[in-house]
Protein backbone atom coordinates (compact mmCIF):
# COMPACT_ATOMS: atom_id res chain seq x y z
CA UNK A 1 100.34 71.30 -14.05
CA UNK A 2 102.58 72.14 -11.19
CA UNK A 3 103.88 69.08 -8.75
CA UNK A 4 103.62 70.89 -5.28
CA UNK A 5 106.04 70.06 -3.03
CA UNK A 6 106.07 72.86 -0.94
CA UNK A 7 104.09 71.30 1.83
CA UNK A 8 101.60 68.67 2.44
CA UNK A 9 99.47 70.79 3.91
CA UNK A 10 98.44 71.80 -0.03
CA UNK A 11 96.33 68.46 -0.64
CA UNK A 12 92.49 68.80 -1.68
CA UNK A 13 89.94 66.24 -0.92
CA UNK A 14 90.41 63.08 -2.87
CA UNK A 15 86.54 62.96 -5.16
CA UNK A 16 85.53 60.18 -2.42
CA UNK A 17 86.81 62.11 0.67
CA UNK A 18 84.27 64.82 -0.82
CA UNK A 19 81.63 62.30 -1.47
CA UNK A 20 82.52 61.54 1.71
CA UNK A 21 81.76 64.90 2.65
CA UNK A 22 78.46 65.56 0.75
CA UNK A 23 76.84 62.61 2.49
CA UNK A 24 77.26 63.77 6.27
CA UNK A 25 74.48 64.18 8.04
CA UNK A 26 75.50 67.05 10.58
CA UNK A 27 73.80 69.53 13.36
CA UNK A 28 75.23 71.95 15.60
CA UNK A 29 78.34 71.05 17.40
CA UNK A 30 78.36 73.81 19.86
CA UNK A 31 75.41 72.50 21.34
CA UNK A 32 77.21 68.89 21.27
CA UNK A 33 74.83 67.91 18.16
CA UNK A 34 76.84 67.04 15.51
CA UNK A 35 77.10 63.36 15.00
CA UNK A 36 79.94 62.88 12.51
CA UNK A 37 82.05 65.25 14.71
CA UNK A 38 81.16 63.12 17.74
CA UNK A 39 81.69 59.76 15.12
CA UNK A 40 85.39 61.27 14.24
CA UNK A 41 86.23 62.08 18.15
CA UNK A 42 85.02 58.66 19.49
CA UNK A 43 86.88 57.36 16.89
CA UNK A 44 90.02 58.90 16.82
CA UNK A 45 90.13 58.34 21.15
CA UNK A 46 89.19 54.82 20.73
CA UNK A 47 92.02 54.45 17.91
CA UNK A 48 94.53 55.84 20.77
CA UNK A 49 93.00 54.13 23.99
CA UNK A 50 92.14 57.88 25.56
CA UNK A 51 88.88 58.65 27.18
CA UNK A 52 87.81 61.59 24.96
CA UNK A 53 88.47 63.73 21.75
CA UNK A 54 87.68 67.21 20.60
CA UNK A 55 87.65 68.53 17.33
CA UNK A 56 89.50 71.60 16.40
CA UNK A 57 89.62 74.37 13.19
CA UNK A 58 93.82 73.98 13.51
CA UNK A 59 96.73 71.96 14.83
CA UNK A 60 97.75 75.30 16.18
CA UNK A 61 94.01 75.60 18.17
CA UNK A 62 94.99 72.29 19.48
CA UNK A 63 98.27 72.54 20.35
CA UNK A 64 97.47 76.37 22.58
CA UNK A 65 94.67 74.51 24.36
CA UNK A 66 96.92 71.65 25.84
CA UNK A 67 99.31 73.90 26.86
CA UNK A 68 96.38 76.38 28.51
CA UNK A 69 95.12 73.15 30.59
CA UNK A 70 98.35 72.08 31.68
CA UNK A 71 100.14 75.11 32.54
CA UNK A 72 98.93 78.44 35.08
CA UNK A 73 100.47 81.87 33.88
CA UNK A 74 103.92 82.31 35.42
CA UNK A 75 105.07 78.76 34.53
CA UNK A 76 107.23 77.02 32.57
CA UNK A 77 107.29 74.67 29.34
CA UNK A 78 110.36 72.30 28.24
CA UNK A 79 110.01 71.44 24.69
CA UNK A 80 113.04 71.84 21.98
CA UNK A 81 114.29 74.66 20.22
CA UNK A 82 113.11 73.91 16.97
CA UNK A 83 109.65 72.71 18.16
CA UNK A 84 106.41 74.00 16.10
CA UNK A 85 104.37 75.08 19.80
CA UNK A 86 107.31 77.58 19.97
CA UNK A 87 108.41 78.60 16.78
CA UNK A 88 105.75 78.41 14.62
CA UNK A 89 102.17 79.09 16.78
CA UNK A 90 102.70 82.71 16.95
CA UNK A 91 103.96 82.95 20.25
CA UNK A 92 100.90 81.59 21.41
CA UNK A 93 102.11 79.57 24.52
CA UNK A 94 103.40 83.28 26.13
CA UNK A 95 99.82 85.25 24.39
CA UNK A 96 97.37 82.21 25.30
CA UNK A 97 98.91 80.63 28.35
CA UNK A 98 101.08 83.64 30.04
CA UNK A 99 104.57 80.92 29.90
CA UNK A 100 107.98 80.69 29.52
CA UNK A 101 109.31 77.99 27.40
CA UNK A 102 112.41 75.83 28.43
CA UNK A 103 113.95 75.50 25.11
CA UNK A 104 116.16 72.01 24.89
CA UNK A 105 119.08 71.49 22.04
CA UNK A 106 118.30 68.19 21.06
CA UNK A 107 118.52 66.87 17.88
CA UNK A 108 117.30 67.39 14.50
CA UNK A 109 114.07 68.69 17.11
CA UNK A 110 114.12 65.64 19.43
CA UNK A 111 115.77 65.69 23.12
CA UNK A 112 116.70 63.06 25.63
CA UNK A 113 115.26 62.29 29.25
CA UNK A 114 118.39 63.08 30.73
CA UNK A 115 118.03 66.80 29.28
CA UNK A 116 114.62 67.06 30.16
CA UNK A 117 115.97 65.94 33.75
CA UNK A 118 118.07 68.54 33.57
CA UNK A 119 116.36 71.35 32.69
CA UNK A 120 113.21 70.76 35.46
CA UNK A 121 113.12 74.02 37.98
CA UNK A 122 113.44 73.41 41.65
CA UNK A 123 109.66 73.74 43.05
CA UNK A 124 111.37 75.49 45.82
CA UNK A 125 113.10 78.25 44.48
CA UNK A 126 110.48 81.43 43.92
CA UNK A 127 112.68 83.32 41.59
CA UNK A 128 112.68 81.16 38.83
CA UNK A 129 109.26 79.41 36.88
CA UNK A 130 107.66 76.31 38.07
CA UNK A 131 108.23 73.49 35.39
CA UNK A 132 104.46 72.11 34.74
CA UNK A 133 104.97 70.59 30.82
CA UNK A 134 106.90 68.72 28.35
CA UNK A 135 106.18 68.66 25.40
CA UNK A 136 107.36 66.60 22.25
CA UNK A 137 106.54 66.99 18.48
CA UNK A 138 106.95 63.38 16.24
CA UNK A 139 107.41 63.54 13.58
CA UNK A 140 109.94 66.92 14.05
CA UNK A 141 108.76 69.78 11.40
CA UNK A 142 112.31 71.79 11.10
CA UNK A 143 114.32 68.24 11.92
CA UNK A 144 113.03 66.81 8.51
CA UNK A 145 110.43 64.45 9.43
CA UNK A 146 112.22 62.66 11.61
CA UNK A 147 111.20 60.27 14.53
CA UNK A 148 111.41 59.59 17.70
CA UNK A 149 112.70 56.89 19.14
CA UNK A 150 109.88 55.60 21.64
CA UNK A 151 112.27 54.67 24.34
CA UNK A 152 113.66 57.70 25.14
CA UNK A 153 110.03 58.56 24.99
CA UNK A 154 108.88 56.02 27.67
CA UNK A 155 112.09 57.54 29.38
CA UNK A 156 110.81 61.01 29.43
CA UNK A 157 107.25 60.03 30.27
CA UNK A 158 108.92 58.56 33.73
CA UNK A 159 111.01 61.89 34.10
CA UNK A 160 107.81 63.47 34.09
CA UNK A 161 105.73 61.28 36.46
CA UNK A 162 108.75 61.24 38.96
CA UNK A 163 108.31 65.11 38.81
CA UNK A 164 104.60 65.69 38.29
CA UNK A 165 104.80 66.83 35.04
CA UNK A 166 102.31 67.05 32.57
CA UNK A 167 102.89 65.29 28.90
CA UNK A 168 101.72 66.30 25.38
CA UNK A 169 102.46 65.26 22.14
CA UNK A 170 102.08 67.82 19.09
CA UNK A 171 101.21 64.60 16.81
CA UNK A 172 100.51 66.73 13.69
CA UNK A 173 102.70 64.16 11.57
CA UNK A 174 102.06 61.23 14.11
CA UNK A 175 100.68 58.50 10.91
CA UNK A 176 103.72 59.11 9.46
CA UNK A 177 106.02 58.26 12.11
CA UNK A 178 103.31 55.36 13.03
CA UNK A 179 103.90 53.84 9.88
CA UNK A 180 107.90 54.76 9.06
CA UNK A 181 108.09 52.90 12.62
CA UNK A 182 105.55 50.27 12.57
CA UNK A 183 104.33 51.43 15.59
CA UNK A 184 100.67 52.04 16.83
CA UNK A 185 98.45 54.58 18.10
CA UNK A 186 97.92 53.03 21.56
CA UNK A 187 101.42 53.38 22.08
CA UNK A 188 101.46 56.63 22.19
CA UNK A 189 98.01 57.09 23.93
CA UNK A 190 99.51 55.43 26.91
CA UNK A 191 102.54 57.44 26.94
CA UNK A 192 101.15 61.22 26.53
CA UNK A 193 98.32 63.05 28.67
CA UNK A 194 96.99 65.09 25.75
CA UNK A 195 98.11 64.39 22.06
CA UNK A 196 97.10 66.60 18.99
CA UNK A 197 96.63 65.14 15.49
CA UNK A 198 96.67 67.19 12.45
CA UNK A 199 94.20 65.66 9.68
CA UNK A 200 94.99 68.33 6.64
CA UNK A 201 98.70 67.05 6.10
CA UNK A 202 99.84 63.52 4.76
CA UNK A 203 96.00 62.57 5.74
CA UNK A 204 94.75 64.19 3.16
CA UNK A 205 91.41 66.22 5.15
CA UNK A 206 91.02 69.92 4.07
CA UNK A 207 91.10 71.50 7.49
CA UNK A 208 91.31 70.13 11.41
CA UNK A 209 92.90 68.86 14.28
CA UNK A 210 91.76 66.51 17.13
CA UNK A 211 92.67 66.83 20.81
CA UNK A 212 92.57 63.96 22.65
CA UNK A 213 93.22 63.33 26.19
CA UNK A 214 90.95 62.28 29.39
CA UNK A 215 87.18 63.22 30.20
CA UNK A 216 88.70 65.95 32.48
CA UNK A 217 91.27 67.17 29.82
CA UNK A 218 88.77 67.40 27.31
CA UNK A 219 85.82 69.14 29.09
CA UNK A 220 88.17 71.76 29.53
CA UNK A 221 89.11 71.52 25.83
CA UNK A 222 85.46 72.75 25.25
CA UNK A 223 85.66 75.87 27.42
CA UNK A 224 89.10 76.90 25.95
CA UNK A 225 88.33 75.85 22.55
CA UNK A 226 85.10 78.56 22.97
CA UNK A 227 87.64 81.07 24.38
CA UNK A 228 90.01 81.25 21.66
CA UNK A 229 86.99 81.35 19.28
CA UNK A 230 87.27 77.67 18.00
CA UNK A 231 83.42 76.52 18.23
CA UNK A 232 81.89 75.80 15.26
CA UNK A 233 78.38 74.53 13.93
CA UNK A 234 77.87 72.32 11.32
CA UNK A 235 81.16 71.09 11.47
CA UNK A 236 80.02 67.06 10.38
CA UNK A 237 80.89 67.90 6.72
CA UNK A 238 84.64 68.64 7.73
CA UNK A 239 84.49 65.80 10.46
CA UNK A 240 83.58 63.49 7.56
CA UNK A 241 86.54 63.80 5.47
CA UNK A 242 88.68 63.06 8.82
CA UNK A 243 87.29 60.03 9.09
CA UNK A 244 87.33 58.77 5.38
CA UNK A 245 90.77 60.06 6.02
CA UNK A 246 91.26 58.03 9.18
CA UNK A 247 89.89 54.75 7.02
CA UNK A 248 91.70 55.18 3.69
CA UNK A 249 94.90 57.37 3.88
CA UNK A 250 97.04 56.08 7.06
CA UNK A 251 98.83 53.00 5.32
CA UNK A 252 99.65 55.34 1.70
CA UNK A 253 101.61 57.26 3.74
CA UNK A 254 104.04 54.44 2.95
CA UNK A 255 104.15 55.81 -0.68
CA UNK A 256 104.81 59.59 0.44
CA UNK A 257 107.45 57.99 2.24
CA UNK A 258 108.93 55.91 -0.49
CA UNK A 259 108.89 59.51 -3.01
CA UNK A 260 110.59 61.13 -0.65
CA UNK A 261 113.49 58.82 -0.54
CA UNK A 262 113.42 58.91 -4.70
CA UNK A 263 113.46 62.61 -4.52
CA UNK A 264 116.51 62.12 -1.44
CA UNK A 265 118.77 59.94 -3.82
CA UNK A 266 118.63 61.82 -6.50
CA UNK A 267 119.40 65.27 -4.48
CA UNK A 268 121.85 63.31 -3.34
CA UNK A 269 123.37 62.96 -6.77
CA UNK A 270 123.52 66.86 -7.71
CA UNK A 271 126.15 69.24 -8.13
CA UNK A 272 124.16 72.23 -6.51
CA UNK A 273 123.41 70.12 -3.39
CA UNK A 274 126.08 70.00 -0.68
CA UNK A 275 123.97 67.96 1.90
CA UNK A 276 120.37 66.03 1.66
CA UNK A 277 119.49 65.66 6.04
CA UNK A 278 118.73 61.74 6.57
CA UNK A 279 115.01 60.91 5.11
CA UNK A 280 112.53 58.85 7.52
CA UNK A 281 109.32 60.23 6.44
CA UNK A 282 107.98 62.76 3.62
CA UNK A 283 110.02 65.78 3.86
CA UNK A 284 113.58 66.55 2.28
CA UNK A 285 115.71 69.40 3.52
CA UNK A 286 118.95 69.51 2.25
CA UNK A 287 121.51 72.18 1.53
CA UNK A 288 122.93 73.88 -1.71
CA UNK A 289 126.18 74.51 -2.68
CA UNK A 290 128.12 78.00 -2.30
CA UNK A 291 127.63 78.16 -6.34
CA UNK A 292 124.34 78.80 -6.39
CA UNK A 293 121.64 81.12 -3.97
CA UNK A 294 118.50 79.24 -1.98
CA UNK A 295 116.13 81.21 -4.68
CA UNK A 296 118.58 80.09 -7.28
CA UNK A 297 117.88 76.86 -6.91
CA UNK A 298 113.80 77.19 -6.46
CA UNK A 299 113.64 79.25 -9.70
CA UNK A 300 115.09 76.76 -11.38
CA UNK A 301 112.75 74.18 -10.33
CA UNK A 302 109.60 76.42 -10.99
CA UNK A 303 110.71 77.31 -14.67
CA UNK A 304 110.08 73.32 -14.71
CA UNK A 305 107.06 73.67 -12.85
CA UNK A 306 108.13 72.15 -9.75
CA UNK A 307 107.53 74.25 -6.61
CA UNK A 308 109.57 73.94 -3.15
CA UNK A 309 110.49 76.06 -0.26
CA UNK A 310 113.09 78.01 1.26
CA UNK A 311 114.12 77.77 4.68
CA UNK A 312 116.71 80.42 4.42
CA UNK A 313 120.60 80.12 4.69
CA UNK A 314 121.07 77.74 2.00
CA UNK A 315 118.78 75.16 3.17
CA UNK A 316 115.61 74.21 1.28
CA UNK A 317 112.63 71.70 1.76
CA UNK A 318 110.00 69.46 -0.14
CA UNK A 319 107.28 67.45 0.99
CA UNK A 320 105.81 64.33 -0.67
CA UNK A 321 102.34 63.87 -0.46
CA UNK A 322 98.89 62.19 -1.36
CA UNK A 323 98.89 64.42 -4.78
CA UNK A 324 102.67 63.26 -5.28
CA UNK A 325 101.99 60.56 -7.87
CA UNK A 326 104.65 57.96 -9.32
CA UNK A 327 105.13 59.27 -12.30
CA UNK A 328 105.13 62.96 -10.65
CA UNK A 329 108.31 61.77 -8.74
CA UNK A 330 109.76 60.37 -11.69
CA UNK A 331 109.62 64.05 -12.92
CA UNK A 332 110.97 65.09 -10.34
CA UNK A 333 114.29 62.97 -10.56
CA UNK A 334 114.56 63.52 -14.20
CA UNK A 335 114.80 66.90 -13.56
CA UNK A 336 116.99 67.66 -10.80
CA UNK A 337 119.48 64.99 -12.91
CA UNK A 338 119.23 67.18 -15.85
CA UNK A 339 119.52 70.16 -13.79
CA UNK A 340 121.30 72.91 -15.11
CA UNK A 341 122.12 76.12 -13.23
């Protein structure tokens, strides 16, 4: 049997997430009659202190709409270079929206108010966009998991009232940083207008997203969510597994967390590695030596049945995750100590 850690996004329902599952009593959601999808968005807005919740096929979906009811066509996004809304959604914020993005060198995929400060278009000046959104992802994707530190948050969130700004937070690894940082949900809901959360990574649900935000934000959610072709019906047996997932899986994260470190250390301790990226949460990039090639080094782990990604130029990724077991890490460590190139 393989030990995945190319992604946590590879998970399948836990046998009581799908009992879970089986027992949902559902009805059509377009026509707002689905009651475990209106269970999981009342409780998922409740969890975070916001007014209202929608339920979405992707973290992707999500993300596209917040930026569509936050932004007109013509203006501008800051969010950093690395960060998933721009790199990874298809060019969906210039498709969807008809923006520009503002992109910020922070680091490891997390800036600072005084850049965001910065980078804010004069109102007055016609020839260049109007700033209308900021937007942060925690944890970072393409920084290795890593987290914000809510200060400089709260220190962006005043940057953006003091320049009527709208606020949203690509939460797709939120839980994780949530528990690396023993912080809490209502933290964040009264920091961010709109915040996504991704349910089919470290949570463990097969597919969906939540946006939540205000009664205004999210009535306009619906419309957009129609638009880009996001309704669904009986969605309750998918909105089931989000909320066993909401119930059982948050705290375990610890335990992705704690495998990920293992897996760090011993990377740490390899020949072939030149550089393992600091470790906060459940993904590892690090960097191989000028010995070896990036599929090199993944070969050699698959021949041992343990799968990982490339990220090109020498650097390389795993993620830990609910079907990451104790004794699957152990592997794991045995192995890339015994490695042999």
């Amino acid at each position: 049997m393989d030990i995945n850690l190319i992604s946590d996004t590879v998970t399948v329902p836990t046998p009581e997430m799908l009992n879970a599952m089986m027992q949902a009593k559902v009805g059509d959601d377009v026509f707002n009659a689905d009651p475990t999808a209106l269970a999981l968005q009342d409780k998922i807005a409740k969890m975070f202190g916001k007014e209202a919740a929608l339920y979405f096929p992707s973290g992707t979906m999500a993300n596209q709409t917040a930026i569509k009811i936050h932004t007109q066509p013509s203006e501008q996004m800051i969010c950093d270079k690395w960060a998933h809304v721009y790199n990874f959604e298809g060019g969906g914020a210039a498709f969807n929206s008809g923006i520009s993005c503002c992109l910020l060198d922070g680091d490891r995929g997390m800036f600072t108010a005084e850049q965001v400060r910065d980078a804010i278009n004069s109102p007055d000046n016609i020839h260049i966009p109007t700033t209308s959104l900021v937007a942060v992802e925690n944890t970072t994707n393409k920084g290795g998991g890593a987290c914000w530190d809510i200060e400089e948050i709260k220190k962006i969130k005043q940057v953006c009232v003091e320049n009527n700004l709208a606020f949203h937070l690509d939460g797709a690894r939120l839980f994780n940083a949530l528990v690396a940082k023993n912080e809490t949900p209502k933290q964040y809901g009264d920091l961010f207008d709109t915040i996504s959360i991704c349910l089919s990574k470290g949570l463990g649900a097969p597919i969906g997203s939540l946006l939540l935000g205000t009664k205004a934000h999210i009535k306009k959610a619906y419309r957009i969510r129609k638009l880009f072709g996001g309704a669904m019906r009986q969605v309750g047996y998918l909105a089931a597994a989000g909320i066993y997932a909401l119930d059982n899986h948050v705290e375990r994260l610890a335990e992705d967390h704690k495998h990920a470190k293992q897996i760090g250390e011993a990377l740490g301790k390899s020949p072939y590695i030149s550089n393992v990226e600091p470790i906060e949460t459940n993904i590892i990039i690090f960097n191989v030596t000028d010995v070896i090639s990036d599929d090199d080094f993944v070969n050699a782990l698959k021949k041992q049945q343990i799968l990982i990604s490339s990220m090109g130029g020498g650097k390389l990724r795993m993620v830990t995750h609910l079907a990451v077991t104790n004794a699957m890490t152990e592997e794991v460590v045995t192995v890339l100590k015994n490695l042999n190139i």
